[in-house]
C-alpha atoms as a PDB file:
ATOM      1  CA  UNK A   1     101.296 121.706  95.227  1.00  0.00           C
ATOM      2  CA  UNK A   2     101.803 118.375  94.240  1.00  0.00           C
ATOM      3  CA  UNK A   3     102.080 117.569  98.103  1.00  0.00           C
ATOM      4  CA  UNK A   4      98.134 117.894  98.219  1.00  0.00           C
ATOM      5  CA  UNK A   5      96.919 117.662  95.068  1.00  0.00           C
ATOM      6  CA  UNK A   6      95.484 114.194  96.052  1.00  0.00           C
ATOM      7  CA  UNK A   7      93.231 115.030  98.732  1.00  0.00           C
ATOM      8  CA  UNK A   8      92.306 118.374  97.083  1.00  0.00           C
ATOM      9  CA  UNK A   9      90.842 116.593  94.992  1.00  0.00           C
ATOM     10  CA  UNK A  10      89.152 113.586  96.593  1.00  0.00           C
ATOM     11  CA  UNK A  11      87.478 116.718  99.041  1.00  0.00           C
ATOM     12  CA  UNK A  12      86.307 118.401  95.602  1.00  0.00           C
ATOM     13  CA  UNK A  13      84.778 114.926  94.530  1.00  0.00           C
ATOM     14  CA  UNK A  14      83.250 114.718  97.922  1.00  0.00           C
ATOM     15  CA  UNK A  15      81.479 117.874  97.688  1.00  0.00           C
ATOM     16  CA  UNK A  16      83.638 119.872 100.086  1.00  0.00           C
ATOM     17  CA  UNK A  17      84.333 123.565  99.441  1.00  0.00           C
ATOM     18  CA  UNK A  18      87.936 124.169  98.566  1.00  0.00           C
ATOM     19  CA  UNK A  19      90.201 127.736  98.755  1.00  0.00           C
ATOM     20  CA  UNK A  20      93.455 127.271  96.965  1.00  0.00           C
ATOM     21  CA  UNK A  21      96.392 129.941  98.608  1.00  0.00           C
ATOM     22  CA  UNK A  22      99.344 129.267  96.202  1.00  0.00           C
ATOM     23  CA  UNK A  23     102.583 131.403  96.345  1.00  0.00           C
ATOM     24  CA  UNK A  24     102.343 133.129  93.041  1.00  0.00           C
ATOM     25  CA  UNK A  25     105.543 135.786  93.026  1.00  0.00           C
ATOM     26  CA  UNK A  26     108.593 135.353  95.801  1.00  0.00           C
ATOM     27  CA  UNK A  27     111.810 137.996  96.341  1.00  0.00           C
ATOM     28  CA  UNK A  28     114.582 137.291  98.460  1.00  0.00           C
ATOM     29  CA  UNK A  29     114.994 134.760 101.277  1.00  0.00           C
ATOM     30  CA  UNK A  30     111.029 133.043 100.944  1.00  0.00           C
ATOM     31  CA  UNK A  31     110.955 130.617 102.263  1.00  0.00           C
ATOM     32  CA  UNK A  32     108.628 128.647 100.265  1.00  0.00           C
ATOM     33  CA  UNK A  33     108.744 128.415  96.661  1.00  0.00           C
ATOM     34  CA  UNK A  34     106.415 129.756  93.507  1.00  0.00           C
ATOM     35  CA  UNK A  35     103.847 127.262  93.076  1.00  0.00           C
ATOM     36  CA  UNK A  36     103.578 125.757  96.733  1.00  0.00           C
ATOM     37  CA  UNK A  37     100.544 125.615  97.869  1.00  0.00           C
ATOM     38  CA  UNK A  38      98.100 125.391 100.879  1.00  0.00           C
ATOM     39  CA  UNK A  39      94.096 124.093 100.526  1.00  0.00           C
ATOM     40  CA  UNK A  40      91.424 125.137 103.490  1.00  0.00           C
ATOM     41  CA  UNK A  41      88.731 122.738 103.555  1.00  0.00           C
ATOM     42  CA  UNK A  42      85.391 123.892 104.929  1.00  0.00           C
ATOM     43  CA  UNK A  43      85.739 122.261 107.642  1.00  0.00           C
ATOM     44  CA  UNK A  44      88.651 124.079 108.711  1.00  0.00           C
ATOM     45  CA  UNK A  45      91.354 121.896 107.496  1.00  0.00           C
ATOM     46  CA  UNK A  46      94.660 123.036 106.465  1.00  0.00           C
ATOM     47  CA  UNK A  47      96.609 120.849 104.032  1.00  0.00           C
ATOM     48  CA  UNK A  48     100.445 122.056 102.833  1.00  0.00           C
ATOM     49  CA  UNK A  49     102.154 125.152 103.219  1.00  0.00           C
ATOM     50  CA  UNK A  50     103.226 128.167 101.922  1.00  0.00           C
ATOM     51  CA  UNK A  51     106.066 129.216 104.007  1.00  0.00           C
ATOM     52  CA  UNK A  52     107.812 128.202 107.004  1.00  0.00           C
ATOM     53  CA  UNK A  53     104.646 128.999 109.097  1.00  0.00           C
ATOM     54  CA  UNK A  54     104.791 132.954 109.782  1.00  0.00           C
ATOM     55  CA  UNK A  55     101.928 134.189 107.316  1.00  0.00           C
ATOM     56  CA  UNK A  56      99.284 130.743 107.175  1.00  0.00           C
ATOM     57  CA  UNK A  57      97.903 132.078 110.348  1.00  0.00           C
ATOM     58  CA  UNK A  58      96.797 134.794 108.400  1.00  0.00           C
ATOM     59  CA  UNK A  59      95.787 133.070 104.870  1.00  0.00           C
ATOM     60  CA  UNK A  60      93.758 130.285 106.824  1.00  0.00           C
ATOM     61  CA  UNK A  61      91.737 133.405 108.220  1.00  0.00           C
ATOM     62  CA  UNK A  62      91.717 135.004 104.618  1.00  0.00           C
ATOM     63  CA  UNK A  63      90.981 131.593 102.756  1.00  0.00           C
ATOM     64  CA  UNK A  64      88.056 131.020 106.160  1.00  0.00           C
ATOM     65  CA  UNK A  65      86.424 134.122 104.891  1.00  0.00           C
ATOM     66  CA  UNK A  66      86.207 133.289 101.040  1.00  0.00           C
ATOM     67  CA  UNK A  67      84.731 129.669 102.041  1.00  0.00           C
ATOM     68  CA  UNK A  68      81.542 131.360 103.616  1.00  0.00           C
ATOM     69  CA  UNK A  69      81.404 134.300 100.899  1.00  0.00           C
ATOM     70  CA  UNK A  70      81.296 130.920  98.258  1.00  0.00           C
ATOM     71  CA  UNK A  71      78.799 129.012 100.834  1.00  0.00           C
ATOM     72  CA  UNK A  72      76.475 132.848 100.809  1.00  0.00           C
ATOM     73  CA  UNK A  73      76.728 134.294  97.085  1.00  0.00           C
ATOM     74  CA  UNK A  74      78.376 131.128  95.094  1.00  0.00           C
ATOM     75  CA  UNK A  75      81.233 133.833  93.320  1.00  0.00           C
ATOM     76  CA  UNK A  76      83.612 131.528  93.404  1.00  0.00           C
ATOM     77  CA  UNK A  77      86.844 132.139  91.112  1.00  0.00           C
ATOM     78  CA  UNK A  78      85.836 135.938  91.039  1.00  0.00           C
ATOM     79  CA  UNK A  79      86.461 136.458  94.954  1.00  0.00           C
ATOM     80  CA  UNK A  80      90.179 135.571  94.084  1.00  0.00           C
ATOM     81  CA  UNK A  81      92.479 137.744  95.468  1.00  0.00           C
ATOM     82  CA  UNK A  82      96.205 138.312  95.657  1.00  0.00           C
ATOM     83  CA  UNK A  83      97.400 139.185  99.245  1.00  0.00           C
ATOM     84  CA  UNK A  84     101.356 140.396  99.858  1.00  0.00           C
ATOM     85  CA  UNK A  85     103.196 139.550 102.487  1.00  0.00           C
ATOM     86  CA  UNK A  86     106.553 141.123 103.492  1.00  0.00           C
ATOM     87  CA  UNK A  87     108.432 142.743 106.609  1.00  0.00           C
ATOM     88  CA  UNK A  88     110.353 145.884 107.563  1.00  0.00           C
ATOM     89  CA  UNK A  89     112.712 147.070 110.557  1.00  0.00           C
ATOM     90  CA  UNK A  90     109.394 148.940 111.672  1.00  0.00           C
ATOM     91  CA  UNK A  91     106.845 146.861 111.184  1.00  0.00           C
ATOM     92  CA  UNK A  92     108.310 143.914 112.868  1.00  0.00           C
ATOM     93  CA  UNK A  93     105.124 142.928 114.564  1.00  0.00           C
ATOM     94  CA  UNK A  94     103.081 142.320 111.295  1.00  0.00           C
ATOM     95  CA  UNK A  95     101.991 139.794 109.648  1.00  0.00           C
ATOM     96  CA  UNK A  96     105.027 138.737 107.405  1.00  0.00           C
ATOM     97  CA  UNK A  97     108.192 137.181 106.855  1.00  0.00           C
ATOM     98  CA  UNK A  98     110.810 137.338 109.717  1.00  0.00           C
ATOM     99  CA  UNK A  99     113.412 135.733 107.398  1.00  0.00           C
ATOM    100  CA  UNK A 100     113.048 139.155 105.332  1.00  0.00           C
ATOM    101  CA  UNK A 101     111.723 137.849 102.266  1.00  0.00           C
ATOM    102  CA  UNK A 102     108.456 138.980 100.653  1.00  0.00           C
ATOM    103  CA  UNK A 103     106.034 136.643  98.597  1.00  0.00           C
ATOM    104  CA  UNK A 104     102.428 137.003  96.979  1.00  0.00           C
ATOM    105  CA  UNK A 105     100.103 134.443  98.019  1.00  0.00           C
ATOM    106  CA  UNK A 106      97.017 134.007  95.575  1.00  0.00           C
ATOM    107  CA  UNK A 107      93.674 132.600  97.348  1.00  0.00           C
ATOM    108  CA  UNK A 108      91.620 131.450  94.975  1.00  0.00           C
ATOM    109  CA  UNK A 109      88.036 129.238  95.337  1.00  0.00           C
ATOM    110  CA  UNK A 110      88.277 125.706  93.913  1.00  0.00           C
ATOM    111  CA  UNK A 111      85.795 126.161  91.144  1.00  0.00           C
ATOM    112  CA  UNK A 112      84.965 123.312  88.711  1.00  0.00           C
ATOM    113  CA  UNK A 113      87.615 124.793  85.778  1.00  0.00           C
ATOM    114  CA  UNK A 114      90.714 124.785  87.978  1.00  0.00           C
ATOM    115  CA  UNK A 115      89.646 121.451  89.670  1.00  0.00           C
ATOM    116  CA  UNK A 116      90.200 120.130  85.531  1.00  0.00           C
ATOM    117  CA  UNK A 117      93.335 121.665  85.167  1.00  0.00           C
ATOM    118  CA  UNK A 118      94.776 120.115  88.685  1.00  0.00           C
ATOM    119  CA  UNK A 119      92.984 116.644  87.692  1.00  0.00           C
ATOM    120  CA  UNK A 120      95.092 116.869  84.097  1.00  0.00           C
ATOM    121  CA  UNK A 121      98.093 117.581  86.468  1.00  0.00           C
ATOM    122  CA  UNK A 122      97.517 114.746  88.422  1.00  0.00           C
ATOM    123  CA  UNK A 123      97.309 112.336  85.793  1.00  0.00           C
ATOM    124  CA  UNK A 124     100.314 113.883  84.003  1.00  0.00           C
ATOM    125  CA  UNK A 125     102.415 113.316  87.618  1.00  0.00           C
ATOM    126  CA  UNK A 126     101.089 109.562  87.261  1.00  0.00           C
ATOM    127  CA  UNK A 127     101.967 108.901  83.528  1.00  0.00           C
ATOM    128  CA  UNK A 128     105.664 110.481  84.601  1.00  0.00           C
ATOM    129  CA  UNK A 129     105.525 112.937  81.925  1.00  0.00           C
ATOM    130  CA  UNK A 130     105.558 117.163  82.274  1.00  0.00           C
ATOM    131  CA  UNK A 131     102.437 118.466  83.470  1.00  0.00           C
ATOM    132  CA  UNK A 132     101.340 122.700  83.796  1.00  0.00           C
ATOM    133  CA  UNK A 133      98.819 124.255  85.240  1.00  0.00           C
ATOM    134  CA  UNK A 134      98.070 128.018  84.766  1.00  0.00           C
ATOM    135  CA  UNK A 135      96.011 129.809  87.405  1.00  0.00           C
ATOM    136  CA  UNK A 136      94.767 133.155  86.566  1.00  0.00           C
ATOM    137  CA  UNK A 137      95.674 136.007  88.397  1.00  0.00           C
ATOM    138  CA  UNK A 138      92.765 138.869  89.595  1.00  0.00           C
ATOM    139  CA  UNK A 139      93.886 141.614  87.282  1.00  0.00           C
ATOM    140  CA  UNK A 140      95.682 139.762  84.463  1.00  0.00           C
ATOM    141  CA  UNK A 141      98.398 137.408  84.242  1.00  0.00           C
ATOM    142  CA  UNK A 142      98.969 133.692  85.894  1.00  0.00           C
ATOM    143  CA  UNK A 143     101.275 131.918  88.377  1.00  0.00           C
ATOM    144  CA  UNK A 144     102.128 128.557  86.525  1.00  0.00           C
ATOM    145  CA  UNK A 145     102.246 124.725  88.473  1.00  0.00           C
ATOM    146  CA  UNK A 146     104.687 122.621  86.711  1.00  0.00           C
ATOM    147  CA  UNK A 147     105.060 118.855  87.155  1.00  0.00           C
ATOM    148  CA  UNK A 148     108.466 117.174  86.312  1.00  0.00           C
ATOM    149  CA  UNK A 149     108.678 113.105  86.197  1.00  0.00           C
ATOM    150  CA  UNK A 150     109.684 112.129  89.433  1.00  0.00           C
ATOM    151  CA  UNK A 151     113.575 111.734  90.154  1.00  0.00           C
ATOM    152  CA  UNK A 152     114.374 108.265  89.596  1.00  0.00           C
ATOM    153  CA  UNK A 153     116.654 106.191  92.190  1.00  0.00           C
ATOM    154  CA  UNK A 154     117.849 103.202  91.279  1.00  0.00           C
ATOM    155  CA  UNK A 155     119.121 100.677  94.252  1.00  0.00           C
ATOM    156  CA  UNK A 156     121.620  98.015  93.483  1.00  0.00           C
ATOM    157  CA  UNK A 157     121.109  95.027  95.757  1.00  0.00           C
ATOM    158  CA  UNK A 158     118.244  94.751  98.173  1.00  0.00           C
ATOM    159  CA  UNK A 159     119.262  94.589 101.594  1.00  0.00           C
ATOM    160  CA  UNK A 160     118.072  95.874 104.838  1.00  0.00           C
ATOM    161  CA  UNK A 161     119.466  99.447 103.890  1.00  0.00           C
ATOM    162  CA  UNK A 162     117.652  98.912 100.665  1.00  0.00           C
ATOM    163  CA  UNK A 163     114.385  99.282 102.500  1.00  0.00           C
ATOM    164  CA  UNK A 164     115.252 101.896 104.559  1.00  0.00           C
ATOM    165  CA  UNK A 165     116.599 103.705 101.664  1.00  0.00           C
ATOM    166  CA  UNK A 166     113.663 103.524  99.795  1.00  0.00           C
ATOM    167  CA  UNK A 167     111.013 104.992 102.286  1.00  0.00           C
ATOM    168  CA  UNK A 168     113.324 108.098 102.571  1.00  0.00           C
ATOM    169  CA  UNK A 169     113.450 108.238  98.839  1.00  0.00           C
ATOM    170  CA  UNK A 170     109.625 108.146  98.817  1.00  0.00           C
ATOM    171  CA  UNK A 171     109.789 111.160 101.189  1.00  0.00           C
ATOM    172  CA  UNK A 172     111.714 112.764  98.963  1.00  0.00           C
ATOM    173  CA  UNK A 173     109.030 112.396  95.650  1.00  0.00           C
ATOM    174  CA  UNK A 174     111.507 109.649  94.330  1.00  0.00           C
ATOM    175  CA  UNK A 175     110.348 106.944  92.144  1.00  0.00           C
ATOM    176  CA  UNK A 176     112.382 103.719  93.137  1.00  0.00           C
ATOM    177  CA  UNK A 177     113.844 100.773  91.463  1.00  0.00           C
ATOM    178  CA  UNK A 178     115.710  97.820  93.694  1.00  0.00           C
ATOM    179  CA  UNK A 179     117.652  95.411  91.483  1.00  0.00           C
ATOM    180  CA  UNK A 180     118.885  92.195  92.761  1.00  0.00           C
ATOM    181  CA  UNK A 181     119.969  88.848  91.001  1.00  0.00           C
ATOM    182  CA  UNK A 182     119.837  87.027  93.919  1.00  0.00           C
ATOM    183  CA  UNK A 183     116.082  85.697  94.305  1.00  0.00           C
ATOM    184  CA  UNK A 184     115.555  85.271  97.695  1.00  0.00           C
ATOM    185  CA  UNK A 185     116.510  89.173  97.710  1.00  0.00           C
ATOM    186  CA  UNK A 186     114.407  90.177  94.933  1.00  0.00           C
ATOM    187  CA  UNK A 187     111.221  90.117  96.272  1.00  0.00           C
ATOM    188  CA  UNK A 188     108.210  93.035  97.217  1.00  0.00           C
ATOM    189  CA  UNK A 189     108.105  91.970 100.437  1.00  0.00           C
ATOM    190  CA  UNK A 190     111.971  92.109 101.352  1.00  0.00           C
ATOM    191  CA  UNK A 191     111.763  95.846  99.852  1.00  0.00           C
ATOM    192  CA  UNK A 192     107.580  96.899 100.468  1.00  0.00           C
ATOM    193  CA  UNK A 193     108.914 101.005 100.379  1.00  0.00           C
ATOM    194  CA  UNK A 194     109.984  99.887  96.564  1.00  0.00           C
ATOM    195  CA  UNK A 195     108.083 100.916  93.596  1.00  0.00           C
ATOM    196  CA  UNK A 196     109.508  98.747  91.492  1.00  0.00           C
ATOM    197  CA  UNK A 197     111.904  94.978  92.612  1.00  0.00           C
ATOM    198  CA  UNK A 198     113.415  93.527  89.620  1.00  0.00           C
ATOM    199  CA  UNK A 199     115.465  89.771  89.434  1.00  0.00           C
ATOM    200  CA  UNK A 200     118.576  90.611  87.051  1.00  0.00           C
ATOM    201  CA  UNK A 201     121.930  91.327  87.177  1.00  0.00           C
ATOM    202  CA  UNK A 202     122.099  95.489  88.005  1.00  0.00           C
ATOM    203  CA  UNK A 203     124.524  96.054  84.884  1.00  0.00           C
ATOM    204  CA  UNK A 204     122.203  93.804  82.342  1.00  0.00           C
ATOM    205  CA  UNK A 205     119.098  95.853  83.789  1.00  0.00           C
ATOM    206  CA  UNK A 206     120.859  98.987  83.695  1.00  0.00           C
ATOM    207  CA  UNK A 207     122.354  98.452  79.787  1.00  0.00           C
ATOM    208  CA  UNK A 208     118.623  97.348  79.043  1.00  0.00           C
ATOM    209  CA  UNK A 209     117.060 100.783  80.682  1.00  0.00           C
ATOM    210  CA  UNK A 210     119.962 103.148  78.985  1.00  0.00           C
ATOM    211  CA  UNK A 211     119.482 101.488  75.361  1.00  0.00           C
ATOM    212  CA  UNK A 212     116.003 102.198  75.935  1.00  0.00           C
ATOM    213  CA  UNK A 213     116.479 106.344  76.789  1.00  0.00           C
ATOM    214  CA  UNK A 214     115.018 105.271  80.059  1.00  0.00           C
ATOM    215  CA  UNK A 215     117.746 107.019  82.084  1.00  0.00           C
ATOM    216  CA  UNK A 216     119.700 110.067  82.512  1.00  0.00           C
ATOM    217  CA  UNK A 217     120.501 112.998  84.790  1.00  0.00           C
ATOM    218  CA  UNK A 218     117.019 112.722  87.081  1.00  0.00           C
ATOM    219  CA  UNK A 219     118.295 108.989  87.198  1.00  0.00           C
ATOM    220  CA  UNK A 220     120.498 108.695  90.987  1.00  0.00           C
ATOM    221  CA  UNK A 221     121.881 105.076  91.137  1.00  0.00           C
ATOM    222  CA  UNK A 222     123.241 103.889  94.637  1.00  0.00           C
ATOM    223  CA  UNK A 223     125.280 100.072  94.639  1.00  0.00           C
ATOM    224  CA  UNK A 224     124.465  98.402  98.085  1.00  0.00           C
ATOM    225  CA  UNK A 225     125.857  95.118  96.972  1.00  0.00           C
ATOM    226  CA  UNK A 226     129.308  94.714  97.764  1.00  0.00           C
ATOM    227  CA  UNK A 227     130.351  92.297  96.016  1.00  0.00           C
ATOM    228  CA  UNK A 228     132.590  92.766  93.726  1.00  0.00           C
ATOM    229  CA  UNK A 229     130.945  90.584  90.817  1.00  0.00           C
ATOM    230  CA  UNK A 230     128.026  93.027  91.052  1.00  0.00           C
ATOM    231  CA  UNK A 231     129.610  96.437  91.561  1.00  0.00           C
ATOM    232  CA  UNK A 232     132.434  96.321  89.259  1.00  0.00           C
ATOM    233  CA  UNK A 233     130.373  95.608  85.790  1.00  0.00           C
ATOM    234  CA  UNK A 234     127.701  97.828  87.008  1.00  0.00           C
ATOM    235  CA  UNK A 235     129.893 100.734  88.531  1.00  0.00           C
ATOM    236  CA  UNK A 236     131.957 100.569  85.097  1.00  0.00           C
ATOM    237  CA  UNK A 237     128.601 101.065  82.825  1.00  0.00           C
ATOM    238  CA  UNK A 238     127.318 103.840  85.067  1.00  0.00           C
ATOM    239  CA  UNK A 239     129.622 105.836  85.371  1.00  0.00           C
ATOM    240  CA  UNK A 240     130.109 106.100  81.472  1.00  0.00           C
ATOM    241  CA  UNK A 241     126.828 106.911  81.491  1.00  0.00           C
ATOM    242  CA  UNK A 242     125.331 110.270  81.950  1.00  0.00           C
ATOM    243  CA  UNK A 243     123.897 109.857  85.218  1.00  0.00           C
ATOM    244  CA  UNK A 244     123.252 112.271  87.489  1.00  0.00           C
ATOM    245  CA  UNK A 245     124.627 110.877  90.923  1.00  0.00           C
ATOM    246  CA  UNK A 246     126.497 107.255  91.406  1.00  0.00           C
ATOM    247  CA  UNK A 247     127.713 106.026  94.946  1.00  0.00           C
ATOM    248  CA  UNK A 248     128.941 102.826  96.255  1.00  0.00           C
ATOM    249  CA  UNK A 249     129.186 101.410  99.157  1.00  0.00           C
ATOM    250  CA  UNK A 250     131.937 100.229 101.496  1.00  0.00           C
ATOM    251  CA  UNK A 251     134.957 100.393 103.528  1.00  0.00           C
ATOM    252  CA  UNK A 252     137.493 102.748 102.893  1.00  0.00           C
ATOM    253  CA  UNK A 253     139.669  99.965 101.224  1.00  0.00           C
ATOM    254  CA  UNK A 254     136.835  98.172  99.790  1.00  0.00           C
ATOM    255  CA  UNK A 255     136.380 101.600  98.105  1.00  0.00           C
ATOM    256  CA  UNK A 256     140.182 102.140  97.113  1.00  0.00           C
ATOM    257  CA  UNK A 257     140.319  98.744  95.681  1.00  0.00           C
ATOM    258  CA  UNK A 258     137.416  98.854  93.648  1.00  0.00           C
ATOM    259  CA  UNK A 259     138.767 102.144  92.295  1.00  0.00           C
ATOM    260  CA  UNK A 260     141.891 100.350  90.970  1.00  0.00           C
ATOM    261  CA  UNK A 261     139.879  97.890  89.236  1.00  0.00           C
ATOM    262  CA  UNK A 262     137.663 100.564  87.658  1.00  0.00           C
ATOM    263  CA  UNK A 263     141.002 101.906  86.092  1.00  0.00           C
ATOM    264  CA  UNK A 264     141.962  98.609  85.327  1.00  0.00           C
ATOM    265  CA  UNK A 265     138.528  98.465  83.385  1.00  0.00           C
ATOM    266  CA  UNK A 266     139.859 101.643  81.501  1.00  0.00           C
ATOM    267  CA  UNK A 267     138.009 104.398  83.723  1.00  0.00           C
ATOM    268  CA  UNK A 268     139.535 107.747  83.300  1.00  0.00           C
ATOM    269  CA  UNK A 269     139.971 110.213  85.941  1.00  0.00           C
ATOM    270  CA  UNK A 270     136.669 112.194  84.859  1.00  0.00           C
ATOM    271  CA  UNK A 271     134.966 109.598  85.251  1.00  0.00           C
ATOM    272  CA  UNK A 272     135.811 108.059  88.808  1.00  0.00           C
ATOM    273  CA  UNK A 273     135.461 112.079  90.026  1.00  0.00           C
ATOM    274  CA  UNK A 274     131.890 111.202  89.634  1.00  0.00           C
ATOM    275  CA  UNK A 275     132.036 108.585  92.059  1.00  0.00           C
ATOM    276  CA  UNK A 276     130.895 108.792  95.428  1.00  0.00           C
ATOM    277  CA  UNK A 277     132.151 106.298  97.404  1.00  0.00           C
ATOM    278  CA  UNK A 278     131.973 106.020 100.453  1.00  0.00           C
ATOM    279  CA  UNK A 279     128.603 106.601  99.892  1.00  0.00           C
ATOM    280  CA  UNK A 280     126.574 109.196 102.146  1.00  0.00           C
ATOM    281  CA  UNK A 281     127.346 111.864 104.242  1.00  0.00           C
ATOM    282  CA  UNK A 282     129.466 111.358 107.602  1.00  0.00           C
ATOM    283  CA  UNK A 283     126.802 111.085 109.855  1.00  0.00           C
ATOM    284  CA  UNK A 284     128.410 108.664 112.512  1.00  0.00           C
ATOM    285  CA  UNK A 285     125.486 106.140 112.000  1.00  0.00           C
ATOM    286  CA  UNK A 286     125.832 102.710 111.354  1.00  0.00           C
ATOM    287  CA  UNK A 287     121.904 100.802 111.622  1.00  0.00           C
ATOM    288  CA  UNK A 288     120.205 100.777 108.128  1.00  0.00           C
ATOM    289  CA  UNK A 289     117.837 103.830 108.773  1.00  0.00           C
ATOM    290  CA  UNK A 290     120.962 105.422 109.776  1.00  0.00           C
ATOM    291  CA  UNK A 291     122.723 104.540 106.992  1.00  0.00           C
ATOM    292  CA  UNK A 292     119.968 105.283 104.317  1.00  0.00           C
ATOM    293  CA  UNK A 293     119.651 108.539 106.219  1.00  0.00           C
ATOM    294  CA  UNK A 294     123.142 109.697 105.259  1.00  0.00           C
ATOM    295  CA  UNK A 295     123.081 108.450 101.648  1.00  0.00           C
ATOM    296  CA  UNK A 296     119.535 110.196 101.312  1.00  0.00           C
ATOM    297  CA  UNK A 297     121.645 113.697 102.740  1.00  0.00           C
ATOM    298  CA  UNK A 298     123.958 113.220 100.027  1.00  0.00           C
ATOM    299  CA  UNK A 299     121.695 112.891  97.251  1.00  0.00           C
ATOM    300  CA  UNK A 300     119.936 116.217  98.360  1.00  0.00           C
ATOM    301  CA  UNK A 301     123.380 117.993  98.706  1.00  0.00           C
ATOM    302  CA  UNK A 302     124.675 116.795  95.644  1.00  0.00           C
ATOM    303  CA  UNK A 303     121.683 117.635  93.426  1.00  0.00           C
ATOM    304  CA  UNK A 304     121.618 121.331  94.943  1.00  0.00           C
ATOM    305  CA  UNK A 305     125.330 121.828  94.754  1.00  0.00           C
ATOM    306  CA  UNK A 306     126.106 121.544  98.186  1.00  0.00           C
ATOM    307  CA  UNK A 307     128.497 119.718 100.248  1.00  0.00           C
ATOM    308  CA  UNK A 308     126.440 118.954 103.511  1.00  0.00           C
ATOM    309  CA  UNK A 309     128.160 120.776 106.080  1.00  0.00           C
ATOM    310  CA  UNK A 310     126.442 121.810 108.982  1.00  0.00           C
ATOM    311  CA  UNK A 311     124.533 125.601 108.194  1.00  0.00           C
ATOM    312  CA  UNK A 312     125.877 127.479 110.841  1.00  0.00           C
ATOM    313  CA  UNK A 313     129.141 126.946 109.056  1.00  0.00           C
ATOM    314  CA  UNK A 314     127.856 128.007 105.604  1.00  0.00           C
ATOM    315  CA  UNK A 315     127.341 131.454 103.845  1.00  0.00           C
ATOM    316  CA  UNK A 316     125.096 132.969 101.560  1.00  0.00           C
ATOM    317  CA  UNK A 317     121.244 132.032 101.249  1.00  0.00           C
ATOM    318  CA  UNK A 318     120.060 129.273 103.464  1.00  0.00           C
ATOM    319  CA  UNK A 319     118.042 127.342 100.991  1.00  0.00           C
ATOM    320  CA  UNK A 320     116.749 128.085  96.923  1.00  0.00           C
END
């Protein structure tokens, strides 16, 4: 939901008639998950999604027809329905989910309570703290929105990966910090994808954050420096810390080399398996996008458990 909350509510300030369809139950293979959510404007526009595309067909219509029973009679929250959508072997052709999942979608009219309760949502995704919504379902009981603070990535040095690394991160609902010491590196305009450029040394930035509780396992950290004065004090801090993904950058021997002088610094075994160096998945590319591409693929894999193999290789569930 958090995808569209934004302009679902900027079209609710404007005036416009709103139908909220948000996946309120899911079994098996759905591909979408509780909470996702699609808006229909009354104009006919479709924001989000909740699946992969086989069913909106049929909640745009559904959510079409509760706009112009709100525009006629004014109802509002009590048109709400809950609509089911699933497949079988002989029903193949329906309306449903090919993947063989089954999900309940609820369709609900924007009315002036729930448009609150997603504004108090909104401003609890901006302060980075938790956030819940509760939307009541026809019949009794609720499907509940929760907000999380934003994953945090922190970027060591800020190159030209840097930047490209950052705009994926943003595509990802990441919250972004570059740290440089260099000046001429630090700047907004170097890293514009950024939501944050500091000037300090990464370690003395890092120390400052940690004494502070600021970071922790929603806290990624990726070194881009190489350079040895940067990544060694830094790498050595972080990875005694309780973060929840560290990678480095660099060659092969870069990366064997700076592993000796992490054990020289008195890094156990535990606590170089938690390094990820080379950085990123092997992707073959070597241009910045490229490059922030494969780190980005890591970072998913890694915070789902998976190694980032190509799926027609895998087993079990595709995704959740």
């Amino acid at each position: 939901m958090l995808d569209i909350l934004d302009a679902v509510l900027a079209s609710r300030a404007a005036g416009r008639r709103v139908v909220m369809a948000v996946v309120a139950a899911t079994w098996s293979s759905s591909p979408r998950p509780v909470g996702s959510a699609m808006a229909v404007l009354d104009d006919g526009t479709a924001l989000g999604s909740v699946s992969g595309g086989c069913v909106e067909g049929d909640v745009l219509s559904r959510a079409t027809d509760l706009l112009e029973a709100v525009r006629v009679d004014g109802a509002g929250a009590a048109l709400a329905e809950v609509v089911h959508y699933g497949v079988s072997d002989d029903d193949a052709l329906a309306v449903g989910l090919p993947c063989g999942g089954e999900l309940d979608v609820l369709l609900r009219p924007l009315d002036d309570e729930t448009a609150a309760s997603l504004a108090e949502l909104a401003a609890a995704r901006d302060a980075g703290r938790p956030g819940r919504v509760r939307l009541a379902l026809p019949g009794g009981g609720a499907v509940e929105v929760e907000v999380r603070p934003p994953a945090h990535l922190v970027v060591a040095g800020a190159g030209l990966a840097a930047e490209a690394l950052a705009a994926q991160a943003r595509l990802l609902g990441m919250r972004t910090t570059v740290v440089d010491a260099r000046e001429a590196f630090a700047t907004a305009q170097r890293v514009p994808s950024a939501d944050e450029v500091v000037l300090d040394w990464p370690h003395r930035w890092l120390q400052a954050q940690a004494d502070a509780g600021l970071v922790g396992l929603g806290t990624s950290l990726v070194v881009l420096t190489h350079d040895a004065k940067f990544d060694l004090p830094l790498l050595e801090l972080a990875l005694r810390l309780d973060l929840g993904y560290v990678g480095a950058m660099g060659s092969r021997r870069t990366c064997a080399a700076r592993r000796t002088d992490l054990v020289q610094r008195g890094l156990g075994e535990a606590e170089l398996a938690r390094l990820h160096d080379p950085v990123g998945l092997d992707l073959g590319g070597r241009s910045p996008a490229e490059m922030a591409l494969s780190i980005a693929a890591e970072l998913v894999a890694a915070r789902h458990g998976r190694t980032g193999g190509p799926l027609r290789a895998a087993t079990g569930r595709i995704s959740g």
